[in-house]
PDB file of N, CA and C in Angstrom:
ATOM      1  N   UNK A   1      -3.959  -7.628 -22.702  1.00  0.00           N
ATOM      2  CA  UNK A   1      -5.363  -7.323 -22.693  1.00  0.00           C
ATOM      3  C   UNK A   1      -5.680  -6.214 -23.686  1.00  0.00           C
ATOM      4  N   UNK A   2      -5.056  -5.912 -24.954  1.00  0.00           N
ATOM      5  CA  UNK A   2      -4.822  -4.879 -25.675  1.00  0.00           C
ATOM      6  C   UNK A   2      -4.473  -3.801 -25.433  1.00  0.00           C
ATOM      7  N   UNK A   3      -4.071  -3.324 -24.184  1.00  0.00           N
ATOM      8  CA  UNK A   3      -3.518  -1.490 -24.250  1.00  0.00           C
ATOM      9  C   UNK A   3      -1.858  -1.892 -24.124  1.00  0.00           C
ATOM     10  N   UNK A   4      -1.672  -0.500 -23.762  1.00  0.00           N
ATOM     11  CA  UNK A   4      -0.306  -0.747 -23.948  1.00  0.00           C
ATOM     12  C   UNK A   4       0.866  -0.105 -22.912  1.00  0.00           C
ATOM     13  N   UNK A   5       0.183   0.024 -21.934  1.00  0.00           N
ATOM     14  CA  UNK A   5       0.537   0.396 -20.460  1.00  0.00           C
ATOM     15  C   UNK A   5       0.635  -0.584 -19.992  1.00  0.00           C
ATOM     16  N   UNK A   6       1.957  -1.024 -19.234  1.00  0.00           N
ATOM     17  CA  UNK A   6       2.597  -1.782 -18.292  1.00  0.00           C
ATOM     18  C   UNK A   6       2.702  -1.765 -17.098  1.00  0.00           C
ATOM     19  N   UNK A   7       1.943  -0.691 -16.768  1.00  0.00           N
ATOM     20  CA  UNK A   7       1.843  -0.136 -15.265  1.00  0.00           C
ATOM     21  C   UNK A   7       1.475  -0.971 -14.349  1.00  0.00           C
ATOM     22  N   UNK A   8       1.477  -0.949 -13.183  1.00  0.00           N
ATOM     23  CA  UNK A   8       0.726  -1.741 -12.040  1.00  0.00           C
ATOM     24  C   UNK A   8      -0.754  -0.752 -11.827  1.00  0.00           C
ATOM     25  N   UNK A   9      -2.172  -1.153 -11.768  1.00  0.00           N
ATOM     26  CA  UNK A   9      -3.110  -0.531 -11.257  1.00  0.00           C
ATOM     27  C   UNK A   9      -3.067   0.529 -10.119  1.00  0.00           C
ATOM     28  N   UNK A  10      -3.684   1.862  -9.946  1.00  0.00           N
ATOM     29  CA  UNK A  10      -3.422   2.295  -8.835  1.00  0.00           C
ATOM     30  C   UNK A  10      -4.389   3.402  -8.829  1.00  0.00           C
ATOM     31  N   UNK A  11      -4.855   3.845  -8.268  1.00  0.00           N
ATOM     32  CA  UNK A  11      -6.646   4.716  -8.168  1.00  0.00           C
ATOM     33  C   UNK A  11      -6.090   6.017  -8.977  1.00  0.00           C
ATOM     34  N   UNK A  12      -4.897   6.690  -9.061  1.00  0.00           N
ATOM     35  CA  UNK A  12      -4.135   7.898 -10.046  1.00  0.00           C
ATOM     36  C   UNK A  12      -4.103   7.645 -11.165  1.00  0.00           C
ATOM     37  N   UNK A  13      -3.868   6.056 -11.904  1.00  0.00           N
ATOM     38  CA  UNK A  13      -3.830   5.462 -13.053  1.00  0.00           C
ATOM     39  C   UNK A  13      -5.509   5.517 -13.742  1.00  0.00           C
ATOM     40  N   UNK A  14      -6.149   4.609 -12.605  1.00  0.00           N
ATOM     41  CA  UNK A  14      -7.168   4.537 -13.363  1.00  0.00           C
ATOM     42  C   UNK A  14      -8.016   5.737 -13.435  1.00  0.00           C
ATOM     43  N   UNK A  15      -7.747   7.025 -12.928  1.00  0.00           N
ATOM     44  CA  UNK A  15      -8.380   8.307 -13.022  1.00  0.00           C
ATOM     45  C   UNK A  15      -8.075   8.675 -14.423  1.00  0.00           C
ATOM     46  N   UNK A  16      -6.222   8.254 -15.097  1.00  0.00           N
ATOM     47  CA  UNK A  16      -5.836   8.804 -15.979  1.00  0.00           C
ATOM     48  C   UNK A  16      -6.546   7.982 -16.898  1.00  0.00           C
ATOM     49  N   UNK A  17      -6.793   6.788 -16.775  1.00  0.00           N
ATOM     50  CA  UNK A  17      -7.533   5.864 -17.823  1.00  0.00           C
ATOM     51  C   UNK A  17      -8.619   6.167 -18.259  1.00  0.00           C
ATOM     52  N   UNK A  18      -9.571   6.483 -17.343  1.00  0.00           N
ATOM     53  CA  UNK A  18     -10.718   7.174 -17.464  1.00  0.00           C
ATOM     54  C   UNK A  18     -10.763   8.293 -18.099  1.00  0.00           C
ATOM     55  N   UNK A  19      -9.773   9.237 -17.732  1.00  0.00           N
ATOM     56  CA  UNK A  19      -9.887  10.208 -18.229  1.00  0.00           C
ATOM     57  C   UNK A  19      -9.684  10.608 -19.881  1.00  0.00           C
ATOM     58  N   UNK A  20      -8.772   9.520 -20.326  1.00  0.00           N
ATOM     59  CA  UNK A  20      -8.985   8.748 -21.743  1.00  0.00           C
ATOM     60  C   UNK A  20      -9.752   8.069 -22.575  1.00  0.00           C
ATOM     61  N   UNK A  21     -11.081   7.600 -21.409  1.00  0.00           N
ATOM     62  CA  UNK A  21     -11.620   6.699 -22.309  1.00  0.00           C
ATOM     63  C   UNK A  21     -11.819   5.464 -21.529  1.00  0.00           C
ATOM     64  N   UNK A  22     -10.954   5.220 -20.765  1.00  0.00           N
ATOM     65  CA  UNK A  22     -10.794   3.460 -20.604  1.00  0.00           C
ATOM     66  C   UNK A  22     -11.302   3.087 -19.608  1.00  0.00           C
ATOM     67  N   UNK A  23     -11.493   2.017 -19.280  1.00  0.00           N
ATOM     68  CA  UNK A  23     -11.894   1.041 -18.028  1.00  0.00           C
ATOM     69  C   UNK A  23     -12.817   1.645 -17.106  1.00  0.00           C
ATOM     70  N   UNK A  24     -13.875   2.497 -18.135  1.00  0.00           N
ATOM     71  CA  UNK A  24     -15.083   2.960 -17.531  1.00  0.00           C
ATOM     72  C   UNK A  24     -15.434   2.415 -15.889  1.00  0.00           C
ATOM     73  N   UNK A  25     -15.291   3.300 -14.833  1.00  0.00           N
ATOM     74  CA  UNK A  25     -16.400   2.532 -14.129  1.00  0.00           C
ATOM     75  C   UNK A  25     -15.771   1.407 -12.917  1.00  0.00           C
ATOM     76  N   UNK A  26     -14.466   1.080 -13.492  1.00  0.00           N
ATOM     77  CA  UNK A  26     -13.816  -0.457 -13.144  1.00  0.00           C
ATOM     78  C   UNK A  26     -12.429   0.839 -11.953  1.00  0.00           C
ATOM     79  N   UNK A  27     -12.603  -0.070 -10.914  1.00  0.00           N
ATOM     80  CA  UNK A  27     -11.620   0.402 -10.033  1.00  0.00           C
ATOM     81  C   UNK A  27      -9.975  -0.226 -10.112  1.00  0.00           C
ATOM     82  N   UNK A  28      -9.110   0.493  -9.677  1.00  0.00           N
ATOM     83  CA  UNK A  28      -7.361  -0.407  -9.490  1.00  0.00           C
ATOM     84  C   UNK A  28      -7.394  -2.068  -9.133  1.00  0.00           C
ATOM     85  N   UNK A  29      -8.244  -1.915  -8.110  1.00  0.00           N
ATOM     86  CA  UNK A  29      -8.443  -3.638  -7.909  1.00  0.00           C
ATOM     87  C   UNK A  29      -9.409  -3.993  -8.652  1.00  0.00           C
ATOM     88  N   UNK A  30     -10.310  -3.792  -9.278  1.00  0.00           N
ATOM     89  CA  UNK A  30     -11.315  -4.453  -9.792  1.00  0.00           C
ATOM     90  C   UNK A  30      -9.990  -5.184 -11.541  1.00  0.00           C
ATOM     91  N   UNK A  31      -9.411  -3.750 -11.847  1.00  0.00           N
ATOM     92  CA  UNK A  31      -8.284  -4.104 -12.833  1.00  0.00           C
ATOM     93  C   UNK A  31      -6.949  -5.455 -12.393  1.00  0.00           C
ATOM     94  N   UNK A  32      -6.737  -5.016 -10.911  1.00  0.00           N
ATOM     95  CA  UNK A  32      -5.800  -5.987 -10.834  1.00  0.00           C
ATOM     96  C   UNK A  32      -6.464  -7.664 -10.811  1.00  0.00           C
ATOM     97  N   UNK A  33      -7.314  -7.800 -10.059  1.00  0.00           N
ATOM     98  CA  UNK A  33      -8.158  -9.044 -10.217  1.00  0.00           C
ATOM     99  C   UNK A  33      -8.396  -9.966 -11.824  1.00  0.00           C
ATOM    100  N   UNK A  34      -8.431  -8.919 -12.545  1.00  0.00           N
ATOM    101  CA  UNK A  34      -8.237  -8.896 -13.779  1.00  0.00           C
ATOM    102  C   UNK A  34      -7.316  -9.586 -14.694  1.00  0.00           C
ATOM    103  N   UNK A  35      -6.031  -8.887 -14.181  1.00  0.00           N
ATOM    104  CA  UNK A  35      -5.106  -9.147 -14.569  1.00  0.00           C
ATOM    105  C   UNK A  35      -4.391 -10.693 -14.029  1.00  0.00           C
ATOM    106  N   UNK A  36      -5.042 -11.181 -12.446  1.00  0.00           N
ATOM    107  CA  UNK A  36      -4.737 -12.052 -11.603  1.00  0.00           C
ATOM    108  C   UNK A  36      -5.343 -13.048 -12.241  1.00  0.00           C
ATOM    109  N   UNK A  37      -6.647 -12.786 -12.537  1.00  0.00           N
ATOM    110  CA  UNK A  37      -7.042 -14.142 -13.479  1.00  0.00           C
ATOM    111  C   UNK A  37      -6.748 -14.367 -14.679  1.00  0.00           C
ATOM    112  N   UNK A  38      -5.758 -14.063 -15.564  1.00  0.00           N
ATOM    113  CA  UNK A  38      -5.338 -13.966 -16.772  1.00  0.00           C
ATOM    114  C   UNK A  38      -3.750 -14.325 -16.292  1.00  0.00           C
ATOM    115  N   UNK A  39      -3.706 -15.121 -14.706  1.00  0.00           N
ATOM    116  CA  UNK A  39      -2.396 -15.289 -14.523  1.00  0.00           C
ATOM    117  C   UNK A  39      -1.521 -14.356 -14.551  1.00  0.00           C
ATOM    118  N   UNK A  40      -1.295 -12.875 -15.042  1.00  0.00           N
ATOM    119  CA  UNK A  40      -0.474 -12.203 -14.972  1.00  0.00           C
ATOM    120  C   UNK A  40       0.021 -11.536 -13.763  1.00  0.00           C
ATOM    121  N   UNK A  41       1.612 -11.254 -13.062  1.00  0.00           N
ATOM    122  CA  UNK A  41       2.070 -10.954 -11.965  1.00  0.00           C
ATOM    123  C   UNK A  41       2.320  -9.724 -11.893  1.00  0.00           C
ATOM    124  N   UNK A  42       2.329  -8.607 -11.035  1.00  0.00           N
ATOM    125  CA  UNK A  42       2.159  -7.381 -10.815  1.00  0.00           C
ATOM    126  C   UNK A  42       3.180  -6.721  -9.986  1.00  0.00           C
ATOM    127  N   UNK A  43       3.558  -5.414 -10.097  1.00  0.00           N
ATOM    128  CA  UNK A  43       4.767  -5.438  -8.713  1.00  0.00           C
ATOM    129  C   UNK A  43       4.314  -5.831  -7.844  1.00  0.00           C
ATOM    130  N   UNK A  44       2.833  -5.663  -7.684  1.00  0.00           N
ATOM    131  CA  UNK A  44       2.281  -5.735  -6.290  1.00  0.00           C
ATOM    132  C   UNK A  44       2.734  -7.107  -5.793  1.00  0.00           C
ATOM    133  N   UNK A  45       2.931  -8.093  -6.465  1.00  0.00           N
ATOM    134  CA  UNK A  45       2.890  -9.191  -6.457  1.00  0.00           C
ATOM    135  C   UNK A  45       4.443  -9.687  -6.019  1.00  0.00           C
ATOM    136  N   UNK A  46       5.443  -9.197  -7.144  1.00  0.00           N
ATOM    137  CA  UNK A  46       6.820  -9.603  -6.345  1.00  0.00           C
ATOM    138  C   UNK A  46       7.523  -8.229  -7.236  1.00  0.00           C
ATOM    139  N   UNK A  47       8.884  -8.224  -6.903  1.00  0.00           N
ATOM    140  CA  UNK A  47       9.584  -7.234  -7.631  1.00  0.00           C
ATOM    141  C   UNK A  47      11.172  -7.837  -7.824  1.00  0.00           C
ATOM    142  N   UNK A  48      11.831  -7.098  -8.794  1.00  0.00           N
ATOM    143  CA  UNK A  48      13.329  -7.138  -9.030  1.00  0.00           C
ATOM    144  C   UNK A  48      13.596  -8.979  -9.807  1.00  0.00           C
ATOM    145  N   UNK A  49      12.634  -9.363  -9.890  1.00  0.00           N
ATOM    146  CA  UNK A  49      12.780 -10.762 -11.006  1.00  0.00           C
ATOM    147  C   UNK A  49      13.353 -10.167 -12.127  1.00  0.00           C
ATOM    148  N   UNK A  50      13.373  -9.327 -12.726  1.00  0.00           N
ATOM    149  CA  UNK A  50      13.799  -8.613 -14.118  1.00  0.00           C
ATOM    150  C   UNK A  50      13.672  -9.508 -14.818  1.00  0.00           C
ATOM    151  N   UNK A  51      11.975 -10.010 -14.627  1.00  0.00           N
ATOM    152  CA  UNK A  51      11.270 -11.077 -15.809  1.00  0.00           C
ATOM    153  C   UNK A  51      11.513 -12.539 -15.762  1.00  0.00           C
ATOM    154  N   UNK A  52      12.472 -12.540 -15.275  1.00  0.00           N
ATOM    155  CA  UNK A  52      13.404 -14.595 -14.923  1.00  0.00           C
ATOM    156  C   UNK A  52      12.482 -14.986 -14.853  1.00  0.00           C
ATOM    157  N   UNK A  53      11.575 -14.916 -14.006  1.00  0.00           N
ATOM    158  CA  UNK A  53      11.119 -15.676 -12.986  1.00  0.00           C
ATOM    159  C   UNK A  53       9.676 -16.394 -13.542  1.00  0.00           C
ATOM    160  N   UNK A  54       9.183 -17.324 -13.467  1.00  0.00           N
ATOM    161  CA  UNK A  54       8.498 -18.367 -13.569  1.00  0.00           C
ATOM    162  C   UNK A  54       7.310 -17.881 -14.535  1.00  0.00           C
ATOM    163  N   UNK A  55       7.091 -16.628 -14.894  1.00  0.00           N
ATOM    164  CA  UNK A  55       6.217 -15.977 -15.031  1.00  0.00           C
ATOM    165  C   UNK A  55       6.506 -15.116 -16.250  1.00  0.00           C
ATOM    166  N   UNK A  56       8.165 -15.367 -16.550  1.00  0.00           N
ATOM    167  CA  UNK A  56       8.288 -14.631 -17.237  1.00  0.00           C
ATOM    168  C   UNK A  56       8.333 -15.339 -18.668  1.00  0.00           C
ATOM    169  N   UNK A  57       8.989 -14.658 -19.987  1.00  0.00           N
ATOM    170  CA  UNK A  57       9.323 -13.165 -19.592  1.00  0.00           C
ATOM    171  C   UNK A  57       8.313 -12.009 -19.809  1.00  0.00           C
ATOM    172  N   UNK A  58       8.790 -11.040 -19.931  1.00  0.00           N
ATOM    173  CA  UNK A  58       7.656 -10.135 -19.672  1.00  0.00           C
ATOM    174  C   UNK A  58       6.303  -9.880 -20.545  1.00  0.00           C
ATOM    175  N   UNK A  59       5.149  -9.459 -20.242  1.00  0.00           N
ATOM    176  CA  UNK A  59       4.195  -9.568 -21.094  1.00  0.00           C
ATOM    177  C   UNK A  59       4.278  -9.147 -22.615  1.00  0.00           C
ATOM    178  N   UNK A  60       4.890  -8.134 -22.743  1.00  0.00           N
ATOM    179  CA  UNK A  60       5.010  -7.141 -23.835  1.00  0.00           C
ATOM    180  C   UNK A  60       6.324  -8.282 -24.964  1.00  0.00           C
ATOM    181  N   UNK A  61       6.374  -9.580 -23.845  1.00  0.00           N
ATOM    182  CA  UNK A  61       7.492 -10.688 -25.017  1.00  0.00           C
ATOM    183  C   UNK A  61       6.638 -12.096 -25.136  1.00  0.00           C
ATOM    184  N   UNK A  62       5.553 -11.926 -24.401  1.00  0.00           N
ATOM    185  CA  UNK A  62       4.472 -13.475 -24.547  1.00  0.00           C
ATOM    186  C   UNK A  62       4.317 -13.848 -23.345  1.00  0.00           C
ATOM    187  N   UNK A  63       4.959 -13.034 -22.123  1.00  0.00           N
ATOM    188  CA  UNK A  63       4.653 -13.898 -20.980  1.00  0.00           C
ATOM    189  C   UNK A  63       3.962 -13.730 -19.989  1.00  0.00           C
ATOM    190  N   UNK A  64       3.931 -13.919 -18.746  1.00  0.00           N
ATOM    191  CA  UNK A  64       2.773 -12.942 -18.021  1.00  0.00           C
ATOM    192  C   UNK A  64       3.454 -12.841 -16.844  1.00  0.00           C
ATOM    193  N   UNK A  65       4.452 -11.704 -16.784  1.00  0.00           N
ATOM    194  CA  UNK A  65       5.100 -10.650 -16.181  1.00  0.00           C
ATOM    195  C   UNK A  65       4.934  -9.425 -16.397  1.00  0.00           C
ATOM    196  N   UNK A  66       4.002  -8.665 -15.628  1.00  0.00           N
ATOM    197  CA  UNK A  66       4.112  -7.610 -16.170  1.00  0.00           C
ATOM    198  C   UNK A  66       5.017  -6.230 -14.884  1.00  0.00           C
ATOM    199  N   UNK A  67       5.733  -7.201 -14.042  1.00  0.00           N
ATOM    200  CA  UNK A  67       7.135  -6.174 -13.327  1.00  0.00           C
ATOM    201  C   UNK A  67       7.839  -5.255 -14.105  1.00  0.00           C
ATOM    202  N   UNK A  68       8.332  -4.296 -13.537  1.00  0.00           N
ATOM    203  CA  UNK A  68       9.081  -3.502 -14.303  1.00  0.00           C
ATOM    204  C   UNK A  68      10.666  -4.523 -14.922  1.00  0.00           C
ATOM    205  N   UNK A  69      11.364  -4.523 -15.599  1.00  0.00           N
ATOM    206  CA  UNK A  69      12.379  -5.226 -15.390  1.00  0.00           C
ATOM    207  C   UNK A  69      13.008  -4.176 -14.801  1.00  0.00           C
ATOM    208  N   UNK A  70      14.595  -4.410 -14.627  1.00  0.00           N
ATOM    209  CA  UNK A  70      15.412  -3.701 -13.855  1.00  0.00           C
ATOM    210  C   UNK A  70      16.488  -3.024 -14.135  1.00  0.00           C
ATOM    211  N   UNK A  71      16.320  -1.753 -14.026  1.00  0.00           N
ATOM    212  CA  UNK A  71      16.898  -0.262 -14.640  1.00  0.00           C
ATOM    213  C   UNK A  71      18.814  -0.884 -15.072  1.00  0.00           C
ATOM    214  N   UNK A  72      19.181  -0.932 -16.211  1.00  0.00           N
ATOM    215  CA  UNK A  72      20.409  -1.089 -16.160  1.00  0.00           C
ATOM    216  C   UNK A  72      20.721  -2.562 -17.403  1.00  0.00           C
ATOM    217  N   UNK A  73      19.689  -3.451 -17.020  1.00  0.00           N
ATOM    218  CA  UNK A  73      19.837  -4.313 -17.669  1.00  0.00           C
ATOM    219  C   UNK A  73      19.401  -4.612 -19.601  1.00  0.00           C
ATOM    220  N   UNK A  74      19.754  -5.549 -19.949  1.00  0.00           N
ATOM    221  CA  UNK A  74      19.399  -5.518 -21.097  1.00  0.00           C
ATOM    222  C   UNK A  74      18.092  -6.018 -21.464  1.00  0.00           C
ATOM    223  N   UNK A  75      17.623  -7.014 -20.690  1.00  0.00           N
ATOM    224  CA  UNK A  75      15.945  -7.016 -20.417  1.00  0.00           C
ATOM    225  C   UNK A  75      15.460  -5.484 -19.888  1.00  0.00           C
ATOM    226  N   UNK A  76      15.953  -4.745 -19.100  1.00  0.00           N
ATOM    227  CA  UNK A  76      15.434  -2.862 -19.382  1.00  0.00           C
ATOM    228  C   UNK A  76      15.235  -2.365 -20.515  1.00  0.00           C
ATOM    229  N   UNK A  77      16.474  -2.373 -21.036  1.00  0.00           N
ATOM    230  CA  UNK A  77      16.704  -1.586 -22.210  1.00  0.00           C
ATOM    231  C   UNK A  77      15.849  -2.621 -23.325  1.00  0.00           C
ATOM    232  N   UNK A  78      15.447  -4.174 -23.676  1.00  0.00           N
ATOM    233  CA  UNK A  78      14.926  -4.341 -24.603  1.00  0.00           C
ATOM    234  C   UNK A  78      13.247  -3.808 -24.599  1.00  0.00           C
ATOM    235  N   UNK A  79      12.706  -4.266 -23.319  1.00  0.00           N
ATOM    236  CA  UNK A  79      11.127  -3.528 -22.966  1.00  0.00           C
ATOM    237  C   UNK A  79      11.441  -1.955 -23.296  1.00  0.00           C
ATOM    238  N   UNK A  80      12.010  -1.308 -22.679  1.00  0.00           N
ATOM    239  CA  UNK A  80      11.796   0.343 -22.658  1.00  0.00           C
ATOM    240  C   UNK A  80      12.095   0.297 -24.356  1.00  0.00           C
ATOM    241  N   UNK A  81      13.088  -0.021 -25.098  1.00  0.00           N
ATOM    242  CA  UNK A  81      13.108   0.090 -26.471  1.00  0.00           C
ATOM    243  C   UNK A  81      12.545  -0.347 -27.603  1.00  0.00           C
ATOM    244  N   UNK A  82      11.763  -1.522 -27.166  1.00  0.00           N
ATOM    245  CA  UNK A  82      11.073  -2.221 -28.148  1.00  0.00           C
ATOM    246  C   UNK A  82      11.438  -3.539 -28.383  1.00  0.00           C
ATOM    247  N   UNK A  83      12.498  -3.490 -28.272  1.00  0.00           N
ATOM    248  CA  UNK A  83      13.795  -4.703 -29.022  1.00  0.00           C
ATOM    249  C   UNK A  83      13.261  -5.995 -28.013  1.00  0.00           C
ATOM    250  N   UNK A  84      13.085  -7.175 -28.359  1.00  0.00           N
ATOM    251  CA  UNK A  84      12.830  -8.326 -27.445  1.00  0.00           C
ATOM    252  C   UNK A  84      14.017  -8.953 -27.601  1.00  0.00           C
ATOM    253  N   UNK A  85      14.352  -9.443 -26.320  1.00  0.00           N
ATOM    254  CA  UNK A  85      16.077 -10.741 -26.260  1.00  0.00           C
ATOM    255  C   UNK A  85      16.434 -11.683 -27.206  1.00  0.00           C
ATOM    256  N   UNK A  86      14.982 -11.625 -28.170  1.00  0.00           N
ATOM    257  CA  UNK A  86      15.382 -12.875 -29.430  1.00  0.00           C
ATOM    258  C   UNK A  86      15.879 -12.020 -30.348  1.00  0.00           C
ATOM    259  N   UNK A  87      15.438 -10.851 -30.894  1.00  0.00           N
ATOM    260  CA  UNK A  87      16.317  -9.833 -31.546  1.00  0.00           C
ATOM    261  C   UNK A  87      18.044  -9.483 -31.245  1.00  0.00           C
ATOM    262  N   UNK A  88      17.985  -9.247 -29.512  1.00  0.00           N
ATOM    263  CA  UNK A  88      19.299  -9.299 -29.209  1.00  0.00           C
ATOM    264  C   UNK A  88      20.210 -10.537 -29.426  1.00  0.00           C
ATOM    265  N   UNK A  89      19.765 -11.629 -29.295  1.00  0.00           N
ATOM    266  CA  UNK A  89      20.251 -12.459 -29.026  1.00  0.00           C
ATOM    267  C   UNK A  89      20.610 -13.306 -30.841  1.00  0.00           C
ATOM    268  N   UNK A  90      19.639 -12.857 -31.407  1.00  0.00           N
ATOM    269  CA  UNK A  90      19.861 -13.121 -32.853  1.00  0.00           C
ATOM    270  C   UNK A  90      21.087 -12.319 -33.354  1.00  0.00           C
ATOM    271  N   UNK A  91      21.035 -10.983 -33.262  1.00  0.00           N
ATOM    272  CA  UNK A  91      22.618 -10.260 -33.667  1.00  0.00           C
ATOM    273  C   UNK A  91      23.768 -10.591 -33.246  1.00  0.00           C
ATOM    274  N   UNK A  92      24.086 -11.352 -32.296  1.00  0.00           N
ATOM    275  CA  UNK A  92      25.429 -11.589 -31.112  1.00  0.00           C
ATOM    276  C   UNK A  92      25.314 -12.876 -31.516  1.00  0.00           C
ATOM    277  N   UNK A  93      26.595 -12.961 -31.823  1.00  0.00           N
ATOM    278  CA  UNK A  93      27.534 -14.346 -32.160  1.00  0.00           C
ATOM    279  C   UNK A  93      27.771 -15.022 -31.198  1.00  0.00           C
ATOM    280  N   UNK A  94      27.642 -16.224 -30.787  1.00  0.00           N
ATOM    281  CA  UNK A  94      27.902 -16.999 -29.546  1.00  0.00           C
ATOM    282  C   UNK A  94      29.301 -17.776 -29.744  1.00  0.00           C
ATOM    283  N   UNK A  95      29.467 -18.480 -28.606  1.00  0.00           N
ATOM    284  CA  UNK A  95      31.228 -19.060 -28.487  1.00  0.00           C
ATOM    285  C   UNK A  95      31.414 -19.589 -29.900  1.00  0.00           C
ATOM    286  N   UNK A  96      32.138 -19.854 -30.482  1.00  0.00           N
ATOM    287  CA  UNK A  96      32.670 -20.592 -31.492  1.00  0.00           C
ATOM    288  C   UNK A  96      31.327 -20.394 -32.355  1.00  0.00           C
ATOM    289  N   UNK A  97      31.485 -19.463 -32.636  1.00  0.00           N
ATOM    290  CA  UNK A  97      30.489 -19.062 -33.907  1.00  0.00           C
ATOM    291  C   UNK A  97      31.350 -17.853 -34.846  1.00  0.00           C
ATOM    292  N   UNK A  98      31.430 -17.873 -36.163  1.00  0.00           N
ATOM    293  CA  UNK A  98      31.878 -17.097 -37.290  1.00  0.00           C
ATOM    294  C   UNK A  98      30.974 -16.102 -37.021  1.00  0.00           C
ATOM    295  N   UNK A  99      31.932 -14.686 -36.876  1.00  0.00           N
ATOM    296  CA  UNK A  99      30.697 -13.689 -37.044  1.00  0.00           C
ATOM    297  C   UNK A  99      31.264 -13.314 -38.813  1.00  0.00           C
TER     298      UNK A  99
END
């Protein structure tokens, strides 16, 4: 939806949003509803998919997950870093492949 917070909605968030500028006016649920009709899934919604899941993968890679993924993994580390799994997955040589 153009910003760039991944957060789940929550009345502390959207104080901070506001307090930036953003989502004038518009409450946590008025945002999550939002996000519900644009199909996108929320923690509120489920947790610990670390993106798999039907929905995924995560928004910030084309999909409409926007869960945290899960601390440890390499779907973690590609969201928190930037890097998307086609990047990873482009550098790493697979079975019977010449590196």
């Amino acid at each position: 939806m153009g910003g760039t917070c991944c957060c789940t909605p929550t009345p502390e968030l959207m104080q901070a949003y506001q307090r930036d500028g953003f989502c004038a006016g518009m409450t946590a649920e008025e945002l999550i509803e939002m996000y519900h009709t644009r199909d996108i899934v929320l923690a509120i919604d489920h947790m610990w998919c670390n993106n798999l899941c039907q929905e995924g993968p995560h928004v910030t890679q084309g999909g409409r997950c926007m869960v945290p993924p899960t601390p440890g993994t390499r779907q973690f580390e590609g969201i928190v870093t930037g890097q998307g799994m086609v990047s990873l997955a482009q550098q790493t040589s697979g079975p019977g492949e010449e590196e």
